[in-house]
PDB file of N, CA and C in Angstrom:
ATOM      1  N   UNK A   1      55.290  19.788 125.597  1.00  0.00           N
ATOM      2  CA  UNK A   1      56.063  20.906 126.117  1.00  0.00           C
ATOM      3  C   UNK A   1      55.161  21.778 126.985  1.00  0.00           C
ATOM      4  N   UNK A   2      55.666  21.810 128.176  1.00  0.00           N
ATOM      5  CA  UNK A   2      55.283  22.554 128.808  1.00  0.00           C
ATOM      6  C   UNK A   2      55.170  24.120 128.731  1.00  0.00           C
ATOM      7  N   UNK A   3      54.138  25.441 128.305  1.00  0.00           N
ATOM      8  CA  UNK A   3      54.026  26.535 128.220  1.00  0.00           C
ATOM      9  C   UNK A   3      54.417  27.486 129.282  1.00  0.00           C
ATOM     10  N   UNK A   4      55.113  28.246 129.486  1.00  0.00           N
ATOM     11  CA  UNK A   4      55.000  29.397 130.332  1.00  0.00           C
ATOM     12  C   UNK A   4      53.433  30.389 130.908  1.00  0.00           C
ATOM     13  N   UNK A   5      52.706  30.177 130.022  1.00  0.00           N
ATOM     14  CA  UNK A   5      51.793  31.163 129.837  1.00  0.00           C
ATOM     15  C   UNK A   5      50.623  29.829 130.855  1.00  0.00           C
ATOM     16  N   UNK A   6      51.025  28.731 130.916  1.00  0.00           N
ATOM     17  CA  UNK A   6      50.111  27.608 131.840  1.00  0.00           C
ATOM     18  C   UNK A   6      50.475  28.013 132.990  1.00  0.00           C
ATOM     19  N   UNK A   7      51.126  28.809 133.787  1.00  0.00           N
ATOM     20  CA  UNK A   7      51.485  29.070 134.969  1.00  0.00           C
ATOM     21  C   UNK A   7      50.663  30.263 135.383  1.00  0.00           C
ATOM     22  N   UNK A   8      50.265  30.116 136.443  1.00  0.00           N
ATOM     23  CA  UNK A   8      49.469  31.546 136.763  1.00  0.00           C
ATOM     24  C   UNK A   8      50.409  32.204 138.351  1.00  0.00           C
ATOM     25  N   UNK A   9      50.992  31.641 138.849  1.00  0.00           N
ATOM     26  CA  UNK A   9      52.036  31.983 139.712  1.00  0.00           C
ATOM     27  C   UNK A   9      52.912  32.995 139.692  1.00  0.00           C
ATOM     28  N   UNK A  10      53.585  33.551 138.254  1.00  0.00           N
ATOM     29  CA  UNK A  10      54.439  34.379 137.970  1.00  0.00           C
ATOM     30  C   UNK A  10      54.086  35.126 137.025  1.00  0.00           C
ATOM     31  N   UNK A  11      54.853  36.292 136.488  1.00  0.00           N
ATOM     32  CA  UNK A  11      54.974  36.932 135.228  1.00  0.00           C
ATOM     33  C   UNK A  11      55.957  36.690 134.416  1.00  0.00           C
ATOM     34  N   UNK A  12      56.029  36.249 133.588  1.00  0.00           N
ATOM     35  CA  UNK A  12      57.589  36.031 133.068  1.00  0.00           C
ATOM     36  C   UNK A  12      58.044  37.313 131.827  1.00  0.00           C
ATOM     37  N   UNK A  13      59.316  37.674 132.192  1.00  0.00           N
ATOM     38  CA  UNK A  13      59.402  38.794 131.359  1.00  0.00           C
ATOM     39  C   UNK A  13      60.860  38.307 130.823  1.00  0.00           C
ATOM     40  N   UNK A  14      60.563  39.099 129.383  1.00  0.00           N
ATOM     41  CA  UNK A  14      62.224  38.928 128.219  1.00  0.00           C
ATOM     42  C   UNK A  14      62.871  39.986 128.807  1.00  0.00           C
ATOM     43  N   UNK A  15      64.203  40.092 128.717  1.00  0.00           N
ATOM     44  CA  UNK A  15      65.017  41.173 128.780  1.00  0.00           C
ATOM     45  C   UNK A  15      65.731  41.033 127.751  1.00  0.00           C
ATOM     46  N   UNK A  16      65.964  42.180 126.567  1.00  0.00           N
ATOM     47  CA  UNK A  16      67.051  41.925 125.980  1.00  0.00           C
ATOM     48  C   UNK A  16      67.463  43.156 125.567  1.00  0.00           C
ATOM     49  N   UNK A  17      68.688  42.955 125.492  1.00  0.00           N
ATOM     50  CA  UNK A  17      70.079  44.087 125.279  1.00  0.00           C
ATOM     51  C   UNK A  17      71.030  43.887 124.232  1.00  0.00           C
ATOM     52  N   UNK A  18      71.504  44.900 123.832  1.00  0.00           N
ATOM     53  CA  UNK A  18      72.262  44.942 122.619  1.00  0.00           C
ATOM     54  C   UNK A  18      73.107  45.771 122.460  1.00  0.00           C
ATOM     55  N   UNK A  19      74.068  45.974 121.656  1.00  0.00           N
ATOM     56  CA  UNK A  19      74.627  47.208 121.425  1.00  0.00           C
ATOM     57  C   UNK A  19      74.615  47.882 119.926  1.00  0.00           C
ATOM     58  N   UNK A  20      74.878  48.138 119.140  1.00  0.00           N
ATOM     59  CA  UNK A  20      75.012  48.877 118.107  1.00  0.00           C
ATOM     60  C   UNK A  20      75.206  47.537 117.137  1.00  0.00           C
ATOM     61  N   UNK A  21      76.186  46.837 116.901  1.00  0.00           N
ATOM     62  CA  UNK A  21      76.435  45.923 116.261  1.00  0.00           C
ATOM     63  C   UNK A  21      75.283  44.867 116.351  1.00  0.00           C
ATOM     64  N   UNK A  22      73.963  45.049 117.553  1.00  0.00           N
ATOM     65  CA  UNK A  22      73.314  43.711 117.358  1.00  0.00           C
ATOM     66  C   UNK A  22      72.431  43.850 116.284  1.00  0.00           C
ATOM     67  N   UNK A  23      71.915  42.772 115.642  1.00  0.00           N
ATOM     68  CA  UNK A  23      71.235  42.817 114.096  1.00  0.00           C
ATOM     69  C   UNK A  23      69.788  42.978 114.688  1.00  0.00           C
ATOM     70  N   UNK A  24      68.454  44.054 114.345  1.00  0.00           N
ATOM     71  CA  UNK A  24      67.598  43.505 114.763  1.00  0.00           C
ATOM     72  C   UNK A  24      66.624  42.093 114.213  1.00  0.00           C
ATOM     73  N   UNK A  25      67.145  41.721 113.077  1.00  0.00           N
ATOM     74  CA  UNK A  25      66.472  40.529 113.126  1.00  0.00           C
ATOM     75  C   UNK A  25      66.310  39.267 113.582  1.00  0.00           C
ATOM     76  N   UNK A  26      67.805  39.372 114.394  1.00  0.00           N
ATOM     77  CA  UNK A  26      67.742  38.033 115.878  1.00  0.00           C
ATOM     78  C   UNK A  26      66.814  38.596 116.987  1.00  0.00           C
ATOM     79  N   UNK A  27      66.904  39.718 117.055  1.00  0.00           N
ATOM     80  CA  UNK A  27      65.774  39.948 118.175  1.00  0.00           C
ATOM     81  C   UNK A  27      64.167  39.637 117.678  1.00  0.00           C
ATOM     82  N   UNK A  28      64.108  40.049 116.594  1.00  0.00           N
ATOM     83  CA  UNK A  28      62.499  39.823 115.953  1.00  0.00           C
ATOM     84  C   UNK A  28      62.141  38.561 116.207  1.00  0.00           C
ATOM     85  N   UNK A  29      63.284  37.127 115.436  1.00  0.00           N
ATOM     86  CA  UNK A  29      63.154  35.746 115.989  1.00  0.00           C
ATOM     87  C   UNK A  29      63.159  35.384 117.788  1.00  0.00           C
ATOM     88  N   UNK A  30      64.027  35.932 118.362  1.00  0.00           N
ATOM     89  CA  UNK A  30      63.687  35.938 120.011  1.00  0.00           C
ATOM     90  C   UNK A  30      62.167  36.314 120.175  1.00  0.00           C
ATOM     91  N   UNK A  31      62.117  37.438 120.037  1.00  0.00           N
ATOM     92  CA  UNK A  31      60.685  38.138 120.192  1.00  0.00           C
ATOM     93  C   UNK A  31      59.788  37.004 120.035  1.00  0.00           C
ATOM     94  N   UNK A  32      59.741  36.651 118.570  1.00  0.00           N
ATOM     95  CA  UNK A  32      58.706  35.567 118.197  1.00  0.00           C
ATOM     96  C   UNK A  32      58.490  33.808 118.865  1.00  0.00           C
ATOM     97  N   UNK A  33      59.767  33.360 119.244  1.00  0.00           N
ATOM     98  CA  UNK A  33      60.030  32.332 119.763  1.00  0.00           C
ATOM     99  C   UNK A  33      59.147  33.140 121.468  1.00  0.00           C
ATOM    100  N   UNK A  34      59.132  33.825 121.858  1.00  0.00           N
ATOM    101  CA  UNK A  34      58.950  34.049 123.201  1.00  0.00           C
ATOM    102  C   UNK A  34      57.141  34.320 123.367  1.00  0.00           C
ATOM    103  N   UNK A  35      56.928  34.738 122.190  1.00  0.00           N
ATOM    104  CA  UNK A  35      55.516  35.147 121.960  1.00  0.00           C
ATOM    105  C   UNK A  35      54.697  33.302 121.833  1.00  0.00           C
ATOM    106  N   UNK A  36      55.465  32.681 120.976  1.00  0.00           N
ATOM    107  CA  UNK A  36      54.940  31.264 121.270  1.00  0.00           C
ATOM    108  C   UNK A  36      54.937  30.604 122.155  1.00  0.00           C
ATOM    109  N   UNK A  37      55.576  30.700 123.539  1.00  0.00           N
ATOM    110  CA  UNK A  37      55.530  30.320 124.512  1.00  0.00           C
ATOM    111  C   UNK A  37      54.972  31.134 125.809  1.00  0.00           C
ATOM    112  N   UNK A  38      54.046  32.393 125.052  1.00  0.00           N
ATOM    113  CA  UNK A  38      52.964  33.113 126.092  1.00  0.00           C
ATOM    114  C   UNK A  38      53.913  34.617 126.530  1.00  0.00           C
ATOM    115  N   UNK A  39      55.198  34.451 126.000  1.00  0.00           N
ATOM    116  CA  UNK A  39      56.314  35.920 127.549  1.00  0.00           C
ATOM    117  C   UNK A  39      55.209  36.730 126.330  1.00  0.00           C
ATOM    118  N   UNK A  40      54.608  37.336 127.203  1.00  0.00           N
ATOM    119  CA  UNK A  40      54.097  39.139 126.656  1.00  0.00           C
ATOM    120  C   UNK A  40      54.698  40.352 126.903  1.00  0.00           C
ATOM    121  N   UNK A  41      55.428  40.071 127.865  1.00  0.00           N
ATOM    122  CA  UNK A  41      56.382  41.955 128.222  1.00  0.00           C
ATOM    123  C   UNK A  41      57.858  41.126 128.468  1.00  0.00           C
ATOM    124  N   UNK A  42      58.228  42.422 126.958  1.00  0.00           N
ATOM    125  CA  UNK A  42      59.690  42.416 126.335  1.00  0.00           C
ATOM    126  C   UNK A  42      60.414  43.777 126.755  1.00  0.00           C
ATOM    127  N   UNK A  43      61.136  43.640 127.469  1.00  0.00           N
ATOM    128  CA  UNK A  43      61.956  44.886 128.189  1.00  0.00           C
ATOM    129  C   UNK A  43      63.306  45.369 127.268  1.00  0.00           C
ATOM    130  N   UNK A  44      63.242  46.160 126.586  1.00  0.00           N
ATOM    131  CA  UNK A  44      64.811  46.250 125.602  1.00  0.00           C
ATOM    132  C   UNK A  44      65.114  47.352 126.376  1.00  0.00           C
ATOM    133  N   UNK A  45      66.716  46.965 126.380  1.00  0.00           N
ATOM    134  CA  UNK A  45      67.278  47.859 126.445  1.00  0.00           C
ATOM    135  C   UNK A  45      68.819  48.094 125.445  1.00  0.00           C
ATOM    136  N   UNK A  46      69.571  49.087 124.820  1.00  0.00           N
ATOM    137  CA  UNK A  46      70.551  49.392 124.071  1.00  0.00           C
ATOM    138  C   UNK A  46      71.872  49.657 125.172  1.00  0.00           C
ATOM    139  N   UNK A  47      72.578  48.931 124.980  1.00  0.00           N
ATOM    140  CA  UNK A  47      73.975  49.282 125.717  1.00  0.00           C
ATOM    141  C   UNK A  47      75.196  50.434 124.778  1.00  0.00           C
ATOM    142  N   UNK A  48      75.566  51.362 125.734  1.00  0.00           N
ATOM    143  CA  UNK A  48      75.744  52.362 124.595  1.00  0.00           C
ATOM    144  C   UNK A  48      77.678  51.636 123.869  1.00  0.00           C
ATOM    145  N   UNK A  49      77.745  52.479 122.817  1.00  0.00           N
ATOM    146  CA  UNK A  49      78.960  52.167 121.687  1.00  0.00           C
ATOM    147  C   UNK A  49      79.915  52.526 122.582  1.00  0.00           C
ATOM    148  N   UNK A  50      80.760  51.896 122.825  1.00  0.00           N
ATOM    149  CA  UNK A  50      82.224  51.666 123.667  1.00  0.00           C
ATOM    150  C   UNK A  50      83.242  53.107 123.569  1.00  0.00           C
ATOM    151  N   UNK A  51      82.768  53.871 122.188  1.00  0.00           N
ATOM    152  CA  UNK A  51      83.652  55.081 121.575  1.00  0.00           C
ATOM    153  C   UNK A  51      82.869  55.866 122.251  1.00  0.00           C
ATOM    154  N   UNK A  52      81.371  56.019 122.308  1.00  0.00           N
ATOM    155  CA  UNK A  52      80.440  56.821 122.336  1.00  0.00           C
ATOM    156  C   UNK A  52      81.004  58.104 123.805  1.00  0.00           C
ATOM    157  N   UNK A  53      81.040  59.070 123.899  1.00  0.00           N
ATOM    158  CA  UNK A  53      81.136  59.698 125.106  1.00  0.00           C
ATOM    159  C   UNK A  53      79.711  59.756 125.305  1.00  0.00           C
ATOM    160  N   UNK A  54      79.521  59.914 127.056  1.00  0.00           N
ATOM    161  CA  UNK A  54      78.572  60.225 127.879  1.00  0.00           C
ATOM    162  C   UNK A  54      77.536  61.714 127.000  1.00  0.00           C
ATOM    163  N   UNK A  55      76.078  61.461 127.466  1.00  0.00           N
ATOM    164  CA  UNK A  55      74.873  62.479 126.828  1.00  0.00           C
ATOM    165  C   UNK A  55      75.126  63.368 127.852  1.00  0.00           C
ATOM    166  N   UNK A  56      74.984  65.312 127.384  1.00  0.00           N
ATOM    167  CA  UNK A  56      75.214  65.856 128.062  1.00  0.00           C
ATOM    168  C   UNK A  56      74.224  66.548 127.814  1.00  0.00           C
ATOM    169  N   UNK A  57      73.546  67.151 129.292  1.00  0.00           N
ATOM    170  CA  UNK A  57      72.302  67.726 129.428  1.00  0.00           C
ATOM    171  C   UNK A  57      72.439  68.749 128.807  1.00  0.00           C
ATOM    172  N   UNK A  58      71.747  69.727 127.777  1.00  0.00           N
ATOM    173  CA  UNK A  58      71.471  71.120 127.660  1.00  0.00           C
ATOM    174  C   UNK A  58      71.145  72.200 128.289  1.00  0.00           C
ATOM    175  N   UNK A  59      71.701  73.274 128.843  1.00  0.00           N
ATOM    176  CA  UNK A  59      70.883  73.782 129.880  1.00  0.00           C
ATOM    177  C   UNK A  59      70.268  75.165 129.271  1.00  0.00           C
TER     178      UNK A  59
END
């Protein structure tokens, strides 16, 4: 099997997203599956709750 981390050409980066309902322990296994194949920068991001209203600045 060919490694990601054998390439010196690119950076390869995870992205992953979720919302409220995602479990974090599928991400921990992603995480780890990605770490064995060299990805070092994991970009999360949270997609907000469908009910949730918009954050409102304080002034």
């Amino acid at each position: 099997m060919e490694r990601f981390k054998d390439k010196q050409d690119f950076e390869t980066r995870l992205y992953l997203r979720g919302d409220q309902q995602a479990l974090f322990k599928g991400s921990r296994e992603v995480i780890r599956v990605a770490a064995e194949c060299g990805v070092v920068k994991v970009i999360f991001a949270v997609l907000p709750a469908k009910n949730s209203s918009p954050a409102t600045k304080a002034e």
